[in-house]
Each structure stands twice: as structure tokens, then as C-alpha cells.
PDB file of N, CA and C in Angstrom:
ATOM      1  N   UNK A   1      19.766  95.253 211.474  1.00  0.00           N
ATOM      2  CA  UNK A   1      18.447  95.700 211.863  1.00  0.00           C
ATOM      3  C   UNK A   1      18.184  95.247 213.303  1.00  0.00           C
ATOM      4  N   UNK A   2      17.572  95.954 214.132  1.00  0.00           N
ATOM      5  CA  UNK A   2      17.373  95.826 215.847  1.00  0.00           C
ATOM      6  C   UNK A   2      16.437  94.971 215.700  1.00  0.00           C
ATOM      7  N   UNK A   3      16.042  94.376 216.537  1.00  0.00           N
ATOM      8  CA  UNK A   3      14.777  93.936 217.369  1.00  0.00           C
ATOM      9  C   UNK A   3      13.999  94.236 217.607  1.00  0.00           C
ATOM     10  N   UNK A   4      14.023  95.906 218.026  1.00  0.00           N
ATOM     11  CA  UNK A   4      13.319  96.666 218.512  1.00  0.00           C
ATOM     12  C   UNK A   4      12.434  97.272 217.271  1.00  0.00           C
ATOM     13  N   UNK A   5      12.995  97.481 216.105  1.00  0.00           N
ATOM     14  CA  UNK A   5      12.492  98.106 215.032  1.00  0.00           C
ATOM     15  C   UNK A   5      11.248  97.562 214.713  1.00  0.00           C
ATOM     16  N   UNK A   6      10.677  98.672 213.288  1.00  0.00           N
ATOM     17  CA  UNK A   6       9.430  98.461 213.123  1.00  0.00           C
ATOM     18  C   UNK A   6       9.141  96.850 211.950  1.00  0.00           C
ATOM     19  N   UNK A   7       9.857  96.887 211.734  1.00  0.00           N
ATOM     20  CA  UNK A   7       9.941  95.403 210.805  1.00  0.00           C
ATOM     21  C   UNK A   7       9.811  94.560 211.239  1.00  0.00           C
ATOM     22  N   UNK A   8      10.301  94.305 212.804  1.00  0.00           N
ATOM     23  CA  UNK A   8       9.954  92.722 213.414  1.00  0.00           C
ATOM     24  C   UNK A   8       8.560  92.734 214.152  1.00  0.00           C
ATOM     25  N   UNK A   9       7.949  93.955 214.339  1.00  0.00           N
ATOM     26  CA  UNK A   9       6.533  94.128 215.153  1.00  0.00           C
ATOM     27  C   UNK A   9       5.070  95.035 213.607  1.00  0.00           C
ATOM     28  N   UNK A  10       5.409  94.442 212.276  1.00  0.00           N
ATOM     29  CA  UNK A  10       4.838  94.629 211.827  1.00  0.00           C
ATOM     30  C   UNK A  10       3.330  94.184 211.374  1.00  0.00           C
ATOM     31  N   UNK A  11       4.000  92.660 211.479  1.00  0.00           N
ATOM     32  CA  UNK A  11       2.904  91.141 211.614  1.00  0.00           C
ATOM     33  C   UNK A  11       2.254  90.862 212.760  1.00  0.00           C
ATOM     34  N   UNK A  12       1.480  90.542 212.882  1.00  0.00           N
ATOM     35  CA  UNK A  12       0.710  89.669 214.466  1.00  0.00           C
ATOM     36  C   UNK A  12       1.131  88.094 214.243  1.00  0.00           C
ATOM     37  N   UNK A  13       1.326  87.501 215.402  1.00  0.00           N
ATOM     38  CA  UNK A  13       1.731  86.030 215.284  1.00  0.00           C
ATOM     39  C   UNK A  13       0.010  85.660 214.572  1.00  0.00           C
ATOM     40  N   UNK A  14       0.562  84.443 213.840  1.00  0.00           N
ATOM     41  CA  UNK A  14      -0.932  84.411 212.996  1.00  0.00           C
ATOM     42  C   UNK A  14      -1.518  83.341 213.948  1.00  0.00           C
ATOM     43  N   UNK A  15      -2.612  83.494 214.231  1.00  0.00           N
ATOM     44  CA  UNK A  15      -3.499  83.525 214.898  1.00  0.00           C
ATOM     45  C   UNK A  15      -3.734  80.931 214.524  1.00  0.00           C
ATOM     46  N   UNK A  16      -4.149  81.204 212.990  1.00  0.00           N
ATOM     47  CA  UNK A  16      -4.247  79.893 212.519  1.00  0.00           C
ATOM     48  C   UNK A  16      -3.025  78.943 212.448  1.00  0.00           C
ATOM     49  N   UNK A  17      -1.939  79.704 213.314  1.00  0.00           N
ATOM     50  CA  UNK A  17      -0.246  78.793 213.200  1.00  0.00           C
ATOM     51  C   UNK A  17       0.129  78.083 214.721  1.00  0.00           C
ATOM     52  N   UNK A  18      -0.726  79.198 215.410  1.00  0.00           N
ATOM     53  CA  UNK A  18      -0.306  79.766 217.068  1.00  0.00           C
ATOM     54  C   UNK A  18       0.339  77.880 217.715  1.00  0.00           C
ATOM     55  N   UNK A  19      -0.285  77.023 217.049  1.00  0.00           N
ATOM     56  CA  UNK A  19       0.158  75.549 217.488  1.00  0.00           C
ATOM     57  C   UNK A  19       1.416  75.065 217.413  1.00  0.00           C
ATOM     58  N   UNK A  20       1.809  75.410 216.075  1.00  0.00           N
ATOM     59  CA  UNK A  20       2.836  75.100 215.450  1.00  0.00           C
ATOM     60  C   UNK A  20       4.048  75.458 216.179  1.00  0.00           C
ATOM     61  N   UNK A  21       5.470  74.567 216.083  1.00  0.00           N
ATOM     62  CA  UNK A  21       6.724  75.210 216.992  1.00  0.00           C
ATOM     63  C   UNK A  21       6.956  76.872 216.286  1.00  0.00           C
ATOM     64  N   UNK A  22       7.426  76.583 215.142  1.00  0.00           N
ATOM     65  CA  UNK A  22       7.717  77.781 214.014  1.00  0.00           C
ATOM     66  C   UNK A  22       6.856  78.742 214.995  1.00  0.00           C
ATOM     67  N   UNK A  23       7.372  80.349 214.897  1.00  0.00           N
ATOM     68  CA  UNK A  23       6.634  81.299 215.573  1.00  0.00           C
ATOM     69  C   UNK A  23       6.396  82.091 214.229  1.00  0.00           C
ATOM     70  N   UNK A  24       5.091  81.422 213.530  1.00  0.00           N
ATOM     71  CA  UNK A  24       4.594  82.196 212.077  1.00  0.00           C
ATOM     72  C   UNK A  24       3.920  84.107 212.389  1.00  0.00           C
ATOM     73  N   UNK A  25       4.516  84.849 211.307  1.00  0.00           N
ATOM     74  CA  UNK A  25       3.650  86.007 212.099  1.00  0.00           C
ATOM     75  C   UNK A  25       2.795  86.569 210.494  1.00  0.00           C
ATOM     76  N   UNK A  26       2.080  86.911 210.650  1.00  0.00           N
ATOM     77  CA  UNK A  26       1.380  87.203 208.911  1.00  0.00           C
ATOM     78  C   UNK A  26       0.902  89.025 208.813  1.00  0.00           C
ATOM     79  N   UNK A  27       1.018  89.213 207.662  1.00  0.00           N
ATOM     80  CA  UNK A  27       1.009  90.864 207.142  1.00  0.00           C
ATOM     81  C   UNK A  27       0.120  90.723 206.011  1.00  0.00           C
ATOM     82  N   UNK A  28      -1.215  91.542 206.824  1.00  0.00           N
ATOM     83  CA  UNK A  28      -2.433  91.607 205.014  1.00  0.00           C
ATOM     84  C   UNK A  28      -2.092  92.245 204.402  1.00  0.00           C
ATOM     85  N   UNK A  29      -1.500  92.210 203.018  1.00  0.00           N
ATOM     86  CA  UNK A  29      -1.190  92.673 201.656  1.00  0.00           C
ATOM     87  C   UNK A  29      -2.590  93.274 201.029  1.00  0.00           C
ATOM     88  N   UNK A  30      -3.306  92.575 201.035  1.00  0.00           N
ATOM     89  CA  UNK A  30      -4.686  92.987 200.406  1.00  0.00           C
ATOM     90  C   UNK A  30      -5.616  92.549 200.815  1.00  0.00           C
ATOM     91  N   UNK A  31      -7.389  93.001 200.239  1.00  0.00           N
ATOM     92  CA  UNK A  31      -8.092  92.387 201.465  1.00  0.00           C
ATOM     93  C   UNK A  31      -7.743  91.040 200.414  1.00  0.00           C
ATOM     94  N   UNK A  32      -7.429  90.570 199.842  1.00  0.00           N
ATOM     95  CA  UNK A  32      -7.481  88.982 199.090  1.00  0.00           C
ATOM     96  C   UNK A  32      -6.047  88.584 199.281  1.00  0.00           C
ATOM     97  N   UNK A  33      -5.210  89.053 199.934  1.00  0.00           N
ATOM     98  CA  UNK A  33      -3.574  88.609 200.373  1.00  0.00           C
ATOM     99  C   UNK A  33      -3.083  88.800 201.397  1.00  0.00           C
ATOM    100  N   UNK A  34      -2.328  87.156 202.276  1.00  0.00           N
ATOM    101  CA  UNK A  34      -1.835  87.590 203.481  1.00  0.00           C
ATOM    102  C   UNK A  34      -0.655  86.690 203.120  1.00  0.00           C
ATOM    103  N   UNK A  35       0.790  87.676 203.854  1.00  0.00           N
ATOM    104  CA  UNK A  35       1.625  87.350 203.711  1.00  0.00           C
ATOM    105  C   UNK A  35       1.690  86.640 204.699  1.00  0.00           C
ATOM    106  N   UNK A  36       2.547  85.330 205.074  1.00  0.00           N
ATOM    107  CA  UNK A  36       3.088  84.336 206.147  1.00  0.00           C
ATOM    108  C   UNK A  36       4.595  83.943 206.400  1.00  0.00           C
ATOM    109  N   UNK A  37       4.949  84.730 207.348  1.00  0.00           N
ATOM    110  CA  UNK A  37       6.752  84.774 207.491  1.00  0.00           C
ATOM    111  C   UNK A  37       7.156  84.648 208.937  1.00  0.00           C
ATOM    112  N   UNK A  38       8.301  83.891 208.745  1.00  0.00           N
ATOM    113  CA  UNK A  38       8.854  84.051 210.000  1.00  0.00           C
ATOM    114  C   UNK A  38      10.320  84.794 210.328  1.00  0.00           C
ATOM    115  N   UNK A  39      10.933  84.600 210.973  1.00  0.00           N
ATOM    116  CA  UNK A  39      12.117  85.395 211.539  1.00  0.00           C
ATOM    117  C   UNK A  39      12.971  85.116 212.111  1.00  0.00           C
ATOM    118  N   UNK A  40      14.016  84.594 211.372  1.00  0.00           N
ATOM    119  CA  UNK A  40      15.128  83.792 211.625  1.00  0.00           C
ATOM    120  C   UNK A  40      16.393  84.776 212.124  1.00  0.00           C
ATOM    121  N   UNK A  41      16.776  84.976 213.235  1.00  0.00           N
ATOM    122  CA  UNK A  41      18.471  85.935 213.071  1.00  0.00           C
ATOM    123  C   UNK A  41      17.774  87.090 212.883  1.00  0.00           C
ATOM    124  N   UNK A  42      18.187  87.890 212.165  1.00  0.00           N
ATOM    125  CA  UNK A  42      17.762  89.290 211.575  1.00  0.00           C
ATOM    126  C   UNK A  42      17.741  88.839 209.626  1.00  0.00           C
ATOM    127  N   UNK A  43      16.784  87.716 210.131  1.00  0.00           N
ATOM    128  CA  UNK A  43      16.232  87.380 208.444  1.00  0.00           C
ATOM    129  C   UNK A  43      15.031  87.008 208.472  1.00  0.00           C
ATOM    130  N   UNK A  44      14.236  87.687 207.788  1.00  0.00           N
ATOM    131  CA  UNK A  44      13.162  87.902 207.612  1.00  0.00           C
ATOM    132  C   UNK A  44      12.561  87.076 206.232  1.00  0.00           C
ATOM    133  N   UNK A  45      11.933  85.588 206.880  1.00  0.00           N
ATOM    134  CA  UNK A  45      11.953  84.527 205.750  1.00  0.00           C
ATOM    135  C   UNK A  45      10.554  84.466 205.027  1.00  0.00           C
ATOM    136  N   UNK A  46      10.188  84.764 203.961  1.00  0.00           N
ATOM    137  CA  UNK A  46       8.923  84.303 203.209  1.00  0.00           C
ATOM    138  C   UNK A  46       8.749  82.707 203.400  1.00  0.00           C
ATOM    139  N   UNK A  47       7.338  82.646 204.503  1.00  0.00           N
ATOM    140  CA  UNK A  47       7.055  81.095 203.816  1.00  0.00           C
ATOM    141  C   UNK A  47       6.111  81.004 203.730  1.00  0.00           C
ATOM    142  N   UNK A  48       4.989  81.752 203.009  1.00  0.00           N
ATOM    143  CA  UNK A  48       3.779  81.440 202.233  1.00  0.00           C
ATOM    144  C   UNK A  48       3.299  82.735 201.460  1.00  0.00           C
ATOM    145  N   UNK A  49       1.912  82.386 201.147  1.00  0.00           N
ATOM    146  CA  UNK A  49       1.628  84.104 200.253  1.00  0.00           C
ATOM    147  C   UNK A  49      -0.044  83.548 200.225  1.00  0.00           C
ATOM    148  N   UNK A  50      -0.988  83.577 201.359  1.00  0.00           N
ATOM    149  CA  UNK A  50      -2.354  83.005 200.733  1.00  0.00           C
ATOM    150  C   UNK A  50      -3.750  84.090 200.064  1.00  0.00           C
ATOM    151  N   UNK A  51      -4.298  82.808 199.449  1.00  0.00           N
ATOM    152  CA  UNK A  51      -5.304  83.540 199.490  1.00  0.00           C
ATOM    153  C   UNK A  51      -6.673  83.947 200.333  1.00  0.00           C
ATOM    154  N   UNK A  52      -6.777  84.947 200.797  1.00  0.00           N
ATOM    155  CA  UNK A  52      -7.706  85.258 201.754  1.00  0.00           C
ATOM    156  C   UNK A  52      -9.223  84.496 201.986  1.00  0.00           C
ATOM    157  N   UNK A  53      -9.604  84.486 200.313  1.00  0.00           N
ATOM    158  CA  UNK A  53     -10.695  83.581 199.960  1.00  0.00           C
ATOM    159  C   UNK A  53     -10.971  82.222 200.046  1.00  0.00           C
ATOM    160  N   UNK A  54      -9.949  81.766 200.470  1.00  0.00           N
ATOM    161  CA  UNK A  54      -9.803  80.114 200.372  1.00  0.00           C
ATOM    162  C   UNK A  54      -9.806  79.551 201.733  1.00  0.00           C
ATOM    163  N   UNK A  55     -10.294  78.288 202.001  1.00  0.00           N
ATOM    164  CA  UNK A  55     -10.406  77.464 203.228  1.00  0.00           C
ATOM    165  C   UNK A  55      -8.884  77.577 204.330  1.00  0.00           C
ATOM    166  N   UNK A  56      -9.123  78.589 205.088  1.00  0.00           N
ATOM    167  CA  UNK A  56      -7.788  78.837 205.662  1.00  0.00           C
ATOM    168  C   UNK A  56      -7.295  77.554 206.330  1.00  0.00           C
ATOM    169  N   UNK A  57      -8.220  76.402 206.803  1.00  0.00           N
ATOM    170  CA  UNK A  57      -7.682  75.138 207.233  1.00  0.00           C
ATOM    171  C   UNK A  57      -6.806  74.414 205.821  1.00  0.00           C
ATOM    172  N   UNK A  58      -7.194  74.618 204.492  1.00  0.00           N
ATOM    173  CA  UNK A  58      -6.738  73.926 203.573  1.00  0.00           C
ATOM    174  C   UNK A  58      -4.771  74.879 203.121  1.00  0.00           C
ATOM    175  N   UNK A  59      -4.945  75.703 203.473  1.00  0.00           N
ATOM    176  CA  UNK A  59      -3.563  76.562 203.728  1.00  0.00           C
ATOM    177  C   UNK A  59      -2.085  76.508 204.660  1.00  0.00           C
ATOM    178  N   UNK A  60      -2.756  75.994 205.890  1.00  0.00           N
ATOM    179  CA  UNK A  60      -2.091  75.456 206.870  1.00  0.00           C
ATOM    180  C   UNK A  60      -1.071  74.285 206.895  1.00  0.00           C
ATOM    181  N   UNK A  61      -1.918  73.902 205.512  1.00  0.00           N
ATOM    182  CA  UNK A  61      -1.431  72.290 205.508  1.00  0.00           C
ATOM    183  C   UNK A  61      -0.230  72.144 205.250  1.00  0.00           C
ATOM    184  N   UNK A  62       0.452  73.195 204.431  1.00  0.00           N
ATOM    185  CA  UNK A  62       2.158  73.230 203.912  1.00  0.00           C
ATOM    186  C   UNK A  62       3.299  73.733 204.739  1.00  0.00           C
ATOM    187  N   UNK A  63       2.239  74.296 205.925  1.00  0.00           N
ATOM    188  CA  UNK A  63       3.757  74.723 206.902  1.00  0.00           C
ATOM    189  C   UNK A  63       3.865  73.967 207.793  1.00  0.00           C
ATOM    190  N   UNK A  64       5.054  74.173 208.787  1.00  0.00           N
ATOM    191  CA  UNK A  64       4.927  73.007 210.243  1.00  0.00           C
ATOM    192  C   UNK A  64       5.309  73.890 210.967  1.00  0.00           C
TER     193      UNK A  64
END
């Protein structure tokens, strides 16, 4: 899969990570689900799944 393709420019870098080294990028699933992944190589890694409703500072807390 390219670089260029639509899979790696699907997410916006998430906005509540932007600190962090990790370059987190997130995809709303629903209005109550956002996916949180990053992008390793041409691998495309799940590392979270939140809920929209919940204290987005209390969410943060599990990634680095």
C-alpha cells in the first residue's frame, strides 16, 4: 500500500495526542466512537477504540 493512498490520509492527527512522540491519527466510527491508530511501515496499528461520551482527558491516559 503507497503513502500516497487513501488509507494513510483518512484520520486527522488527533488533535488531544498532538504532544505525544507517537504521531496518533483518529477516525469517527460513530457519533459515540473514535477510532485511535497509528502507522507503523505500511501497518496500520489499532491502539485504542474510545468513547466519545467520556472525559477525553481520562482516555489519554493509556497511550504515550
Amino acid at each position: 500500500m503507497a503513502r500516497g493512498s487513501p488509507i494513510y490520509q483518512a484520520g486527522a492527527v488527533e488533535p488531544l495526542l498532538m504532544d505525544l512522540k507517537q504521531k496518533y491519527r483518529s477516525v469517527v466510527i460513530s457519533r459515540k466512537n473514535k477510532l485511535i491508530y497509528t502507522i507503523e511501515k505500511d501497518v496500520i496499528k489499532i491502539d485504542d477504540f474510545w468513547d466519545t461520551r467520556r472525559e477525553p482527558k481520562l482516555q489519554t491516559k493509556g497511550l504515550k
